[in-house]
PDB file of N, CA and C in Angstrom:
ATOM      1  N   UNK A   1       0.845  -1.199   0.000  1.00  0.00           N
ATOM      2  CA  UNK A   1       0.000   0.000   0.000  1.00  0.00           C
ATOM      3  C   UNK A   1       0.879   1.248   0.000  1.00  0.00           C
ATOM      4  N   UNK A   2       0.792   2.237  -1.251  1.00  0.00           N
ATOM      5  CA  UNK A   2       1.545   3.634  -0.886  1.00  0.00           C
ATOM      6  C   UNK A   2       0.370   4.192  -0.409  1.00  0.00           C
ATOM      7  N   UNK A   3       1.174   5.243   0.629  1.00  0.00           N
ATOM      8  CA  UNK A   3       0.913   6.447   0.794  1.00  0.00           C
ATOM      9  C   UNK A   3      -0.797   6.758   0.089  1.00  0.00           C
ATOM     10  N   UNK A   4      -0.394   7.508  -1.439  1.00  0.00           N
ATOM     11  CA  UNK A   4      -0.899   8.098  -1.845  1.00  0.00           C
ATOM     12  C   UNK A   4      -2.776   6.970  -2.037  1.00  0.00           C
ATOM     13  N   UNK A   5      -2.317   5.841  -2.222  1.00  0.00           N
ATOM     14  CA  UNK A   5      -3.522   4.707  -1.925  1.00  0.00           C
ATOM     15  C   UNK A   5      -4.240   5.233  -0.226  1.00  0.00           C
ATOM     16  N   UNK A   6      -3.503   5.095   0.715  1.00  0.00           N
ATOM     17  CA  UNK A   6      -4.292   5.054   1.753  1.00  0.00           C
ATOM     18  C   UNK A   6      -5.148   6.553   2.053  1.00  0.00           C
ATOM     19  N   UNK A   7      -4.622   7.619   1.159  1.00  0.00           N
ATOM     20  CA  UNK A   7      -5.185   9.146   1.410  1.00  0.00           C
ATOM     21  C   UNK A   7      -6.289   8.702   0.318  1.00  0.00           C
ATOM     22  N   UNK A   8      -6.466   8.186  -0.677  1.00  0.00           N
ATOM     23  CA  UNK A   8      -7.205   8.090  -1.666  1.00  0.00           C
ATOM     24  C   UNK A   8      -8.970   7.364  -0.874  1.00  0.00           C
ATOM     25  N   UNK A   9      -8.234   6.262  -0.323  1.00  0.00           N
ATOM     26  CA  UNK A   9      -9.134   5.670   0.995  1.00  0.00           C
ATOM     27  C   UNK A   9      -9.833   6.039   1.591  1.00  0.00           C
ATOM     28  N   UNK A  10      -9.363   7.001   2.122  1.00  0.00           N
ATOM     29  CA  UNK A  10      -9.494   7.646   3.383  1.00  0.00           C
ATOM     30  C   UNK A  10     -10.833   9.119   2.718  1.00  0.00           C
ATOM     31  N   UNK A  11     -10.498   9.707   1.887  1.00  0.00           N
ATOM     32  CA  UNK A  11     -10.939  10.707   1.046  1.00  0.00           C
ATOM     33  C   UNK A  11     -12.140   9.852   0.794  1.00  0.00           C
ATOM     34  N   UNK A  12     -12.416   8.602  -0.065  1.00  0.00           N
ATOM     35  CA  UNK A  12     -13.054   7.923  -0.691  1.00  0.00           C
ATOM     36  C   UNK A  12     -14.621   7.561   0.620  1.00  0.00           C
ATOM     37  N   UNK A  13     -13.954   7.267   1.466  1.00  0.00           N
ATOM     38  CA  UNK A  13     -14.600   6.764   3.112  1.00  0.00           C
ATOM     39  C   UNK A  13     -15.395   8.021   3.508  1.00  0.00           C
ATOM     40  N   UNK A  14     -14.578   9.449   3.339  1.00  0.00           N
ATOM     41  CA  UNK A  14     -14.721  10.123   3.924  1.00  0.00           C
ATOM     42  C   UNK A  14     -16.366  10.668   3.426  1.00  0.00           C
ATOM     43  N   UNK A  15     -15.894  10.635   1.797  1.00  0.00           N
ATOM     44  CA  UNK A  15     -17.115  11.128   1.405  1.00  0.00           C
ATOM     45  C   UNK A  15     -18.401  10.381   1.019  1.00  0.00           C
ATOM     46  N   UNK A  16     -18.193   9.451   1.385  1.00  0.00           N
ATOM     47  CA  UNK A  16     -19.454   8.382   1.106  1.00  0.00           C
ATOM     48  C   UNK A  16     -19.973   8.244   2.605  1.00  0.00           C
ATOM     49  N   UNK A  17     -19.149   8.701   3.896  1.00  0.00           N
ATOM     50  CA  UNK A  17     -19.907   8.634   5.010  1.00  0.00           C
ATOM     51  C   UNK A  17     -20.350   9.948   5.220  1.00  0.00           C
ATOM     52  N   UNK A  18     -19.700  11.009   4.180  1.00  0.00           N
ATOM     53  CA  UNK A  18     -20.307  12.324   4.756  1.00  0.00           C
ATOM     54  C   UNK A  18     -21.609  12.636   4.153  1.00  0.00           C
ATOM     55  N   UNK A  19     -22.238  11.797   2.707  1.00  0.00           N
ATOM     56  CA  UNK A  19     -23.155  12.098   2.004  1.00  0.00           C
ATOM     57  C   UNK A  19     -24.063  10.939   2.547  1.00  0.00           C
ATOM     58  N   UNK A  20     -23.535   9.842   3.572  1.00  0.00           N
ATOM     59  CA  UNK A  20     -24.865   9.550   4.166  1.00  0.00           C
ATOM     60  C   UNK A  20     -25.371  10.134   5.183  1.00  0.00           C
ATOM     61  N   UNK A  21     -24.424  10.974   6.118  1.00  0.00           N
ATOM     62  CA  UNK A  21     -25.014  11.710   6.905  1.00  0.00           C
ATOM     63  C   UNK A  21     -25.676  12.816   7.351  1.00  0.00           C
ATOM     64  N   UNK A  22     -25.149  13.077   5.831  1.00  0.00           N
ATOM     65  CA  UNK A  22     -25.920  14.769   5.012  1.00  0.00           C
ATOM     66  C   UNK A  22     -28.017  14.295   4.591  1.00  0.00           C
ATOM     67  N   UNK A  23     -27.742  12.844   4.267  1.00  0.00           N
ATOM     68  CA  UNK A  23     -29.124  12.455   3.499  1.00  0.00           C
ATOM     69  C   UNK A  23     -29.949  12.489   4.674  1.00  0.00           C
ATOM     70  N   UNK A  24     -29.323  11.717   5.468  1.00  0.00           N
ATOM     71  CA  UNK A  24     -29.995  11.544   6.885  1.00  0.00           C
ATOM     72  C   UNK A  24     -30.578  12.888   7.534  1.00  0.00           C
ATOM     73  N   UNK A  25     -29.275  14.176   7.812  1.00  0.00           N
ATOM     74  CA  UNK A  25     -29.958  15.266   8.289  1.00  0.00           C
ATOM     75  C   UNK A  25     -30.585  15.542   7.235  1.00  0.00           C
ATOM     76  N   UNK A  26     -30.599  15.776   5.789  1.00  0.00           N
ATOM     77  CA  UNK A  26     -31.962  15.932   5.377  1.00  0.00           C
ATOM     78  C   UNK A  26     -33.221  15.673   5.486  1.00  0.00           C
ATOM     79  N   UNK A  27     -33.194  13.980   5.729  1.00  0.00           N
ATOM     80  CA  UNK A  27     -34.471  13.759   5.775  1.00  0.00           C
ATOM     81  C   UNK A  27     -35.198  14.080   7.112  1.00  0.00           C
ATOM     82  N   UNK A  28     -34.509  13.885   8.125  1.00  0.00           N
ATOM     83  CA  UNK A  28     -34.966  14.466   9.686  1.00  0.00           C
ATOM     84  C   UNK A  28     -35.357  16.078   9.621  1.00  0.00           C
ATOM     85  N   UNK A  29     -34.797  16.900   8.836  1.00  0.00           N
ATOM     86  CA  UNK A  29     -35.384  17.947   8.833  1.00  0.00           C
ATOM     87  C   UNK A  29     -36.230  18.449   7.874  1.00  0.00           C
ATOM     88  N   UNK A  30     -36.825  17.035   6.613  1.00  0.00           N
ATOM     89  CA  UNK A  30     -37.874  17.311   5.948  1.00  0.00           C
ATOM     90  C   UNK A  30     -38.998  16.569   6.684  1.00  0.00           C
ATOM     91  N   UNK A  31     -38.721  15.258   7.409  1.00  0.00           N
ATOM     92  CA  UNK A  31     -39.860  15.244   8.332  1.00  0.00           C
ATOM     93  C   UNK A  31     -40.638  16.257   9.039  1.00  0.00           C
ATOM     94  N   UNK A  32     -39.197  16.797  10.051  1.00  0.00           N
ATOM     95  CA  UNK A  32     -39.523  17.625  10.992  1.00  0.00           C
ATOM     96  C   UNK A  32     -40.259  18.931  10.526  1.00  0.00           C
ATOM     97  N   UNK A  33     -40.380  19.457   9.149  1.00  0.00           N
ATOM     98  CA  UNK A  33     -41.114  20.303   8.550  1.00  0.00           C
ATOM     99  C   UNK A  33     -42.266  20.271   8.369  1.00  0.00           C
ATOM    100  N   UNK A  34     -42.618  19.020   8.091  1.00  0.00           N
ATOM    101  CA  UNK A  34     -44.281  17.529   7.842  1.00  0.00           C
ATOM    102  C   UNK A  34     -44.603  18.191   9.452  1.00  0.00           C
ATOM    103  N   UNK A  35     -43.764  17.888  10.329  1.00  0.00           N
ATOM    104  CA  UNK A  35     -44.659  17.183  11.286  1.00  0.00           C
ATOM    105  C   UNK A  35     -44.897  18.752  12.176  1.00  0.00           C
ATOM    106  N   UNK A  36     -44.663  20.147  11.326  1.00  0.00           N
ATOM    107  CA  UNK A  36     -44.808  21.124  12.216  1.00  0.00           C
ATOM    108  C   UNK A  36     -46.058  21.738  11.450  1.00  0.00           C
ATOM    109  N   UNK A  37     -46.020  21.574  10.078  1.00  0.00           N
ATOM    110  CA  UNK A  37     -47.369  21.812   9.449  1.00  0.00           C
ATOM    111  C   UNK A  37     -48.518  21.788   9.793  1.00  0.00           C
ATOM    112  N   UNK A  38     -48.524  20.111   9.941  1.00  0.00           N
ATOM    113  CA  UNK A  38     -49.300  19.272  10.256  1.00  0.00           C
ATOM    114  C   UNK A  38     -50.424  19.713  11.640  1.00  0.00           C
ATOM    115  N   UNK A  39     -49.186  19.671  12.266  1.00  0.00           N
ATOM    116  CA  UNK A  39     -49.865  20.608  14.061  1.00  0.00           C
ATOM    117  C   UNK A  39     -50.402  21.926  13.951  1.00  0.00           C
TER     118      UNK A  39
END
């Protein structure tokens, strides 16, 4: 493994866990929009 492989990794990880956690606060705060309407 070089170097430049494990930053590639790491980058790669980074952004596939950051765009699930982006989807997630999306959807919690398109619920949370539903559920203030609603009331």
């Amino acid at each position: 493994m070089s170097v430049s492989a494990i930053v590639m990794m790491i980058i790669g990880v980074t952004i596939i866990w950051g765009g699930l956690a982006a989807s997630i606060v999306y959807a919690v705060s398109k619920s949370r929009e539903k559920s203030r309407q609603n009331s």
